[in-house]
Protein backbone atom coordinates (compact mmCIF):
# COMPACT_ATOMS: atom_id res chain seq x y z
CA UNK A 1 -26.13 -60.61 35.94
CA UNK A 2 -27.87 -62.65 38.72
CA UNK A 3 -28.83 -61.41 42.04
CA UNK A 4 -26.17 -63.65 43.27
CA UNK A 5 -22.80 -62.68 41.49
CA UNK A 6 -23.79 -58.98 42.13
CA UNK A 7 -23.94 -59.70 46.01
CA UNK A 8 -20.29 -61.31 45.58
CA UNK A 9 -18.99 -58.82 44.04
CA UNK A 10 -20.60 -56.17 46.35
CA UNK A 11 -19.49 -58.06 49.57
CA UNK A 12 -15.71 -57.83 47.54
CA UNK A 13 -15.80 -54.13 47.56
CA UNK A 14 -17.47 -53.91 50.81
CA UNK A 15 -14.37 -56.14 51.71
CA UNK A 16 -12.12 -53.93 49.97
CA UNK A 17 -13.63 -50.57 52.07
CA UNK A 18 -13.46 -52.64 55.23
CA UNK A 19 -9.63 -53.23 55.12
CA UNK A 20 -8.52 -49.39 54.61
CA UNK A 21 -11.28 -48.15 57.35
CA UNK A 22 -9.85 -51.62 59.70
CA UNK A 23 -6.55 -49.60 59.79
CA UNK A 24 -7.60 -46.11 60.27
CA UNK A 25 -10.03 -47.34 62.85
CA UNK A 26 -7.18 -49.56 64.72
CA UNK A 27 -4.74 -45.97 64.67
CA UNK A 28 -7.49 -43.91 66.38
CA UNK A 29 -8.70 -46.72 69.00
CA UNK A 30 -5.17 -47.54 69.96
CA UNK A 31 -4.76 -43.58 70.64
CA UNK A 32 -7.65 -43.77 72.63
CA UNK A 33 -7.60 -46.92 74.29
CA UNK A 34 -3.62 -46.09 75.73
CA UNK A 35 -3.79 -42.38 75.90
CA UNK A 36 -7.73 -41.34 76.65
CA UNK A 37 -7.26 -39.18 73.80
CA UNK A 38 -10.16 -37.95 71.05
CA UNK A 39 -7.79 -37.44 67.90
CA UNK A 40 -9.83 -34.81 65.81
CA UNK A 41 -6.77 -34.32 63.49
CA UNK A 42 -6.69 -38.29 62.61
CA UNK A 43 -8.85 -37.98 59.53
CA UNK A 44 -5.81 -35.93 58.39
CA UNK A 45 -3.18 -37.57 58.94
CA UNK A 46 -5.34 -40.45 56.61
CA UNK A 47 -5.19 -37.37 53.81
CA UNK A 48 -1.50 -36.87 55.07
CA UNK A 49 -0.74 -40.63 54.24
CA UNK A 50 -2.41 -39.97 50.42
CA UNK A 51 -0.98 -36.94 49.86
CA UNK A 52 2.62 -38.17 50.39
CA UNK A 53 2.14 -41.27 48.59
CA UNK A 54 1.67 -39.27 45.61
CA UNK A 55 4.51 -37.10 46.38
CA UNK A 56 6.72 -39.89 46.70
CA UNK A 57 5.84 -41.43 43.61
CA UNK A 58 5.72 -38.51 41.46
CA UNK A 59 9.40 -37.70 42.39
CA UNK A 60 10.71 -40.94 42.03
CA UNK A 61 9.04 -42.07 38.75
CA UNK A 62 9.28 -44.52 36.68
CA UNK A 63 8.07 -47.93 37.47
CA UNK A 64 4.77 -47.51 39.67
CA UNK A 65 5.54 -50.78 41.87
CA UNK A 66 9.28 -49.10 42.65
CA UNK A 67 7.54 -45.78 43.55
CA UNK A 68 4.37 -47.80 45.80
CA UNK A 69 6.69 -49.80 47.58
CA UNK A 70 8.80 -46.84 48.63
CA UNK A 71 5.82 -44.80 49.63
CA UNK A 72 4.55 -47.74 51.52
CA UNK A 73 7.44 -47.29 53.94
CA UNK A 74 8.05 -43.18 53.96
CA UNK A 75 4.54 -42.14 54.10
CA UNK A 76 3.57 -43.74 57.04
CA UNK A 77 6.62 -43.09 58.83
CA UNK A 78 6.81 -39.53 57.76
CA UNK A 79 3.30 -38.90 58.90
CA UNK A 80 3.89 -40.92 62.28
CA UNK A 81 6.97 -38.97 62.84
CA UNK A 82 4.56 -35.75 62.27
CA UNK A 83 2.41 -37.14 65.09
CA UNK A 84 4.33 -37.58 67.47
CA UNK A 85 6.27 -34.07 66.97
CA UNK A 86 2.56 -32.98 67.03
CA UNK A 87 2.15 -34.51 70.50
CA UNK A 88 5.03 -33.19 72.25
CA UNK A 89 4.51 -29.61 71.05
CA UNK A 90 1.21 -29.85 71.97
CA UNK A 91 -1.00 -32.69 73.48
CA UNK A 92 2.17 -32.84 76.21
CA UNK A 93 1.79 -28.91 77.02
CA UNK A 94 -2.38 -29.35 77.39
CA UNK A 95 -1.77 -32.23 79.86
CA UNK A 96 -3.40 -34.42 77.72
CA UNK A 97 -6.70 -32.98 79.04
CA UNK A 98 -9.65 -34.42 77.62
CA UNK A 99 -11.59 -31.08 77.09
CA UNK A 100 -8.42 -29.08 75.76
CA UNK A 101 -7.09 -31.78 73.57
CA UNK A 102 -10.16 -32.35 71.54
CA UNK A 103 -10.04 -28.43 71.09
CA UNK A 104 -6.14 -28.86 70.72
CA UNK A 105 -6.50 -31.65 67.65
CA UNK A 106 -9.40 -29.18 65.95
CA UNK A 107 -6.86 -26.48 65.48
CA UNK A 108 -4.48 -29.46 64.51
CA UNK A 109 -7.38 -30.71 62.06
CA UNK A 110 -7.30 -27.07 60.09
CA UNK A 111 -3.56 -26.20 59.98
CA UNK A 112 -2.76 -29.44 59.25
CA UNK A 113 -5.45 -29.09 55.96
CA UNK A 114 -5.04 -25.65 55.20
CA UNK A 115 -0.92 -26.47 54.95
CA UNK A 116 -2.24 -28.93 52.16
CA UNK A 117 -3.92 -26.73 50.72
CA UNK A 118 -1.51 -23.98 50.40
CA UNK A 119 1.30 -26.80 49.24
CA UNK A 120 -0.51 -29.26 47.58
CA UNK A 121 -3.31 -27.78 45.99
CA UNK A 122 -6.96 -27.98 45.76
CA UNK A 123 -7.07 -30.75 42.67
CA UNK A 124 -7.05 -34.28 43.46
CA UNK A 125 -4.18 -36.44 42.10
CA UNK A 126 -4.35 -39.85 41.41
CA UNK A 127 -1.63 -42.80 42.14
CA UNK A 128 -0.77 -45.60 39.73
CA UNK A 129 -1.31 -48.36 41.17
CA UNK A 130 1.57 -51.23 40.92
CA UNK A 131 -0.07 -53.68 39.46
CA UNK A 132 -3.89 -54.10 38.50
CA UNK A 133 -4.41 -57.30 36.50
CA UNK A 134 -8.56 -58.04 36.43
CA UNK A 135 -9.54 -61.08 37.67
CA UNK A 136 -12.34 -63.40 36.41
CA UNK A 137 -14.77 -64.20 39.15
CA UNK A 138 -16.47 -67.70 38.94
CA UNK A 139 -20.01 -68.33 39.81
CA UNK A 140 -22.28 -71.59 39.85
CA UNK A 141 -25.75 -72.85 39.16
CA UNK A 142 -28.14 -75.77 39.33
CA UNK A 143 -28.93 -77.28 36.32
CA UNK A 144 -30.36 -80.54 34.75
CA UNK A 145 -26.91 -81.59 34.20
CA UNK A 146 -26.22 -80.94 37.65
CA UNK A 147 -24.01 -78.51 40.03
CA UNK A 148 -21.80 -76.68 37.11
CA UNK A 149 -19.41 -73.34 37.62
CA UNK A 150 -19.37 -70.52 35.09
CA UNK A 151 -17.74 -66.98 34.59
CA UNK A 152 -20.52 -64.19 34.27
CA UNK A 153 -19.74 -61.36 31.99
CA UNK A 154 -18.45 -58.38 34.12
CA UNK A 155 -18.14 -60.24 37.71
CA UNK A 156 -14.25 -59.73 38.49
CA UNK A 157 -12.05 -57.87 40.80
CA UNK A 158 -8.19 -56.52 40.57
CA UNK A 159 -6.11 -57.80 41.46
CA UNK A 160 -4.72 -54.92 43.89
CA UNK A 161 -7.71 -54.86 46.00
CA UNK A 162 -7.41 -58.73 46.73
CA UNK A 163 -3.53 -56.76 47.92
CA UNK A 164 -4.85 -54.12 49.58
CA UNK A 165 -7.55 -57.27 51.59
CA UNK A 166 -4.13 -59.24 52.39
CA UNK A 167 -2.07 -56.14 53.26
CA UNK A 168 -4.61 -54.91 56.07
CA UNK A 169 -4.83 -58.89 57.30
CA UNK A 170 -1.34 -59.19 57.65
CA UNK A 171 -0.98 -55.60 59.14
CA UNK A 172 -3.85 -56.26 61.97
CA UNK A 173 -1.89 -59.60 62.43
CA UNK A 174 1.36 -57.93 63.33
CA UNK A 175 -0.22 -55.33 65.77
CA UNK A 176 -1.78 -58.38 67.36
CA UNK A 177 1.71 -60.03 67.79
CA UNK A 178 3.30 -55.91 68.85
CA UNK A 179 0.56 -55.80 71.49
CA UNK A 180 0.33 -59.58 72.90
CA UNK A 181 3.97 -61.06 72.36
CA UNK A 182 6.28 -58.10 72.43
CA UNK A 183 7.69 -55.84 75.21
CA UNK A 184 6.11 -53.16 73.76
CA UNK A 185 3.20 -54.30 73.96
CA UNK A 186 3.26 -55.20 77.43
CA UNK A 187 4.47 -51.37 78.11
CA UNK A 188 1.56 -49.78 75.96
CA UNK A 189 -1.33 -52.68 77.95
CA UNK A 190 0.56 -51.31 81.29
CA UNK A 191 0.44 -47.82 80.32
CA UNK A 192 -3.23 -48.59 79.04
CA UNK A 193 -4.17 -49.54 82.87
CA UNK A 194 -2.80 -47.43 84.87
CA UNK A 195 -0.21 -44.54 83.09
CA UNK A 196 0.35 -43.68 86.95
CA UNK A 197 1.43 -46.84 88.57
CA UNK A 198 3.18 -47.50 85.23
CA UNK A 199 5.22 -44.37 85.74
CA UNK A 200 5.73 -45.22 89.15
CA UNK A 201 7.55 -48.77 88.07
CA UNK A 202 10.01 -46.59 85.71
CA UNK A 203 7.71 -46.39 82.10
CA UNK A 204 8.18 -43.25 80.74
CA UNK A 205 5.03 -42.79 80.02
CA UNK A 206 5.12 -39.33 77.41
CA UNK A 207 7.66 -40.88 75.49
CA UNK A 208 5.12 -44.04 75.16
CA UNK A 209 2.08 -41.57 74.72
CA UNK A 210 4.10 -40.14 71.84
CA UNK A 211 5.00 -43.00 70.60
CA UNK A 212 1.47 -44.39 70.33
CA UNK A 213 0.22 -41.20 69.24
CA UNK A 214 2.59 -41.73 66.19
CA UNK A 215 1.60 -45.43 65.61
CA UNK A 216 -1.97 -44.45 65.70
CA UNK A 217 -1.37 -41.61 63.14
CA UNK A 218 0.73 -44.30 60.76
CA UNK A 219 -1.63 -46.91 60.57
CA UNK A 220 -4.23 -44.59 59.30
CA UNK A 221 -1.28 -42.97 56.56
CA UNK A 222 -0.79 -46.87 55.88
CA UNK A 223 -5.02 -47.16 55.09
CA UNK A 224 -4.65 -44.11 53.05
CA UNK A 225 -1.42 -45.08 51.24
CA UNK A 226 -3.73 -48.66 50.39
CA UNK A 227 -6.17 -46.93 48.63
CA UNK A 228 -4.99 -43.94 47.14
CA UNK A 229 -4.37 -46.37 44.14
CA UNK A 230 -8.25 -46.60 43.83
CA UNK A 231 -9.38 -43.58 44.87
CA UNK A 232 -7.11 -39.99 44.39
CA UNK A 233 -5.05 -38.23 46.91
CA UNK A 234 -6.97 -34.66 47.98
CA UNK A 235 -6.84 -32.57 50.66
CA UNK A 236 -10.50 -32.82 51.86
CA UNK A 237 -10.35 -36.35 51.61
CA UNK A 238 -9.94 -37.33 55.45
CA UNK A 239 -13.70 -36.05 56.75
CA UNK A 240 -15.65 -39.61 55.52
CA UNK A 241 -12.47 -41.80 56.98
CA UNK A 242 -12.41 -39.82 60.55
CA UNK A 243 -16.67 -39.87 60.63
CA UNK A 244 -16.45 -43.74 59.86
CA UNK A 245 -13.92 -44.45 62.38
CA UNK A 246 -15.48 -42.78 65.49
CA UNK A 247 -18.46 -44.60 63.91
CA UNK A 248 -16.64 -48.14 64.41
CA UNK A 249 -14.46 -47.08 67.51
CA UNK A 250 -18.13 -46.49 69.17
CA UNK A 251 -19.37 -49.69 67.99
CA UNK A 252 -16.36 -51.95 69.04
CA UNK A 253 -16.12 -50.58 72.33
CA UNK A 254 -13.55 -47.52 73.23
CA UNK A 255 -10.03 -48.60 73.01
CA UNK A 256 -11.02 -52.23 72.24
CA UNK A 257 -9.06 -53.89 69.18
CA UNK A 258 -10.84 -56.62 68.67
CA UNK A 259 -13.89 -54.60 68.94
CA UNK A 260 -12.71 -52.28 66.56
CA UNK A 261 -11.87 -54.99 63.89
CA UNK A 262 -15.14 -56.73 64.02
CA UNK A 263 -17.00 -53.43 63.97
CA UNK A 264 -14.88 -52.44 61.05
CA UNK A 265 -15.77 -55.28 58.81
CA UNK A 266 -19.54 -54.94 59.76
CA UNK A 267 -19.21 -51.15 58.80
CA UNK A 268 -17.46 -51.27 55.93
CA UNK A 269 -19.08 -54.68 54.35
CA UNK A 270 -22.35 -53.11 55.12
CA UNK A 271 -21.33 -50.04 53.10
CA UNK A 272 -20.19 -51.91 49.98
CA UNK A 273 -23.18 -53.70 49.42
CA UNK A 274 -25.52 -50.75 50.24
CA UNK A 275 -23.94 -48.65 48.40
CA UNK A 276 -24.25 -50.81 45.20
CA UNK A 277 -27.63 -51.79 45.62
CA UNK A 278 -28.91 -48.44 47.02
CA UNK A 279 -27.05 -45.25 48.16
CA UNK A 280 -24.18 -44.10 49.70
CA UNK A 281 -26.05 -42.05 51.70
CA UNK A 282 -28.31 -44.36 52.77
CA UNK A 283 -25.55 -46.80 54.43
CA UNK A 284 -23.94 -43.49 55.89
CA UNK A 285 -27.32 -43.17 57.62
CA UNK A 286 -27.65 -47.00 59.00
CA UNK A 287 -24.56 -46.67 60.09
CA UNK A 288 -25.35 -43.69 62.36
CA UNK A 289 -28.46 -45.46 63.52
CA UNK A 290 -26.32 -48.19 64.34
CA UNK A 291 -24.64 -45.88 66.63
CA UNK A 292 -27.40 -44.69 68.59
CA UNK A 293 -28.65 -47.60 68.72
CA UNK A 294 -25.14 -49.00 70.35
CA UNK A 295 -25.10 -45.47 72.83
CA UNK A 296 -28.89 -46.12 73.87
CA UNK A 297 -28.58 -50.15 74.40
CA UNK A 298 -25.20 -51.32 74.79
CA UNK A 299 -23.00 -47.45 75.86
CA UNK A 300 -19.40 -49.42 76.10
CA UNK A 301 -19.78 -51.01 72.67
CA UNK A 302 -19.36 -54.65 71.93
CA UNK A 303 -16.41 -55.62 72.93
CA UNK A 304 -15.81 -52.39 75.48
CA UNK A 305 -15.52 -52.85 78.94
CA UNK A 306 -18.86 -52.27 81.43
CA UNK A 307 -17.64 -49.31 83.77
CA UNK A 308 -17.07 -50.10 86.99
């Protein structure tokens, strides 16, 4: 194959890598941007999301679309639920205090895995995924006859990663529309300002941190529930997914969306195609360049605010 085709189909993966770490970036810059919080722990609530995914569709069985679909809903939910329990029993008694709640989501990061562990297992498990039809890729080339398109041999995708691609989209969509056109969004930007004067105009403002804390938490379960279909579910799975997103968070710009978005596709296109035509490692290491880099020239990121 051509030089060409194999840089589609890297960007595609890339693509594919940049939707899943899009939605566990989003959960731990919203926790940050509205609460001032550094969420250790959110790498496992990512292995949370994987782990119950193939819980859920273990017990139910049977058709693998039935048994996706359902997990789509619970696992997120479940592990958002476990979040915000998670803040109230603990985040709320530290005062949310940036020193002690970094040290508060460690101890959160190793119960939380060693729980896995002890109930889950240390083998990886994989989920089937609901469907996975492979789809011909077409490419094109210059020749005497002219522009013509062809199908090289081995240049195709699933079709559940073009899903997993539209699932994240339409995802980052709605927490666009939840942040900009809703009331709730208009609490969590007010609470995002000022948590004081927004408590002073009647917001309860730990029942929104907990709330947020929970949303943050599902989104990356959601990521994690995406592509446990491609990769397996295990219970060391949530280090690379919490190093990338502090990775991306930094880039964006702390607590910025948009920034985070943008940042994630860079991050995770530029790992795809690295990773094919190189290492792993290698992008791993470019991208933490790309961090200093960011912290030396530009500290609030690229779409962060300038400190005032």
């Amino acid at each position: 194959m051509e030089f060409g085709p194999h840089l589609m189909l890297a960007m595609l993966e890339g693509l594919v890598q940049a939707s899943v770490l899009t939605l566990t970036a989003l959960g731990l810059s919203l926790v940050f941007g509205v609460m001032r919080v550094v969420n250790v722990a959110h790498g496992e609530f990512f292995m949370l999301g994987a782990v119950l995914a193939w819980w859920v569709t273990t017990m139910l069985g049977g058709n693998p679309a039935i048994g996706f679909v359902v997990a789509l809903v619970v696992a997120p939910l479940l592990v958002g639920l476990m979040a915000a329990a998670a803040d109230w029993l603990v985040l709320r008694r530290v005062e949310y205090d940036p020193e002690r709640t970094i040290v508060a989501t460690i101890g959160l990061l190793y119960i939380i895995q060693q729980v896995t562990l002890m109930t889950y297992g240390p083998d990886a498990h994989p989920v089937t995924p609901p469907f996975n039809t492979r789809l011909a890729l077409p490419w094109y080339e210059f020749t005497d006859q002219g522009f013509q398109i062809y199908w090289p041999w081995g240049l195709s995708i699933t079709s559940y990663k073009l899903f997993v691609i539209a699932a994240a989209i339409v995802t980052c969509l709605g927490l666009w529309l939840l942040m900009a056109r809703s009331k709730i969004g208009l609490i969590l930007r007010a609470t995002q300002l000022d948590s004081e004067t927004a408590q002073a105009f009647g917001i309860p403002v730990e029942r929104v941190f907990a709330l947020v804390f929970g949303m943050g938490a599902a989104l990356a379960a959601l990521g994690a529930v995406l592509v446990v279909p491609i990769q397996q579910a295990h219970y060391l799975m949530g280090g690379d997914p919490l190093l990338l997103s502090f990775i991306v968070v930094i880039i964006g710009g702390l607590g910025s969306l948009r920034g985070t978005v943008v940042a994630a596709v860079l991050i995770g296109m530029s790992d795809g195609i690295i990773s094919v035509f190189f290492t792993p490692t290698l992008a791993k290491m470019l991208a933490t360049l790309l961090v200093a880099m960011v912290l030396v020239y530009r500290p609030q990121g690229l779409f962060g605010a300038k400190p005032a």
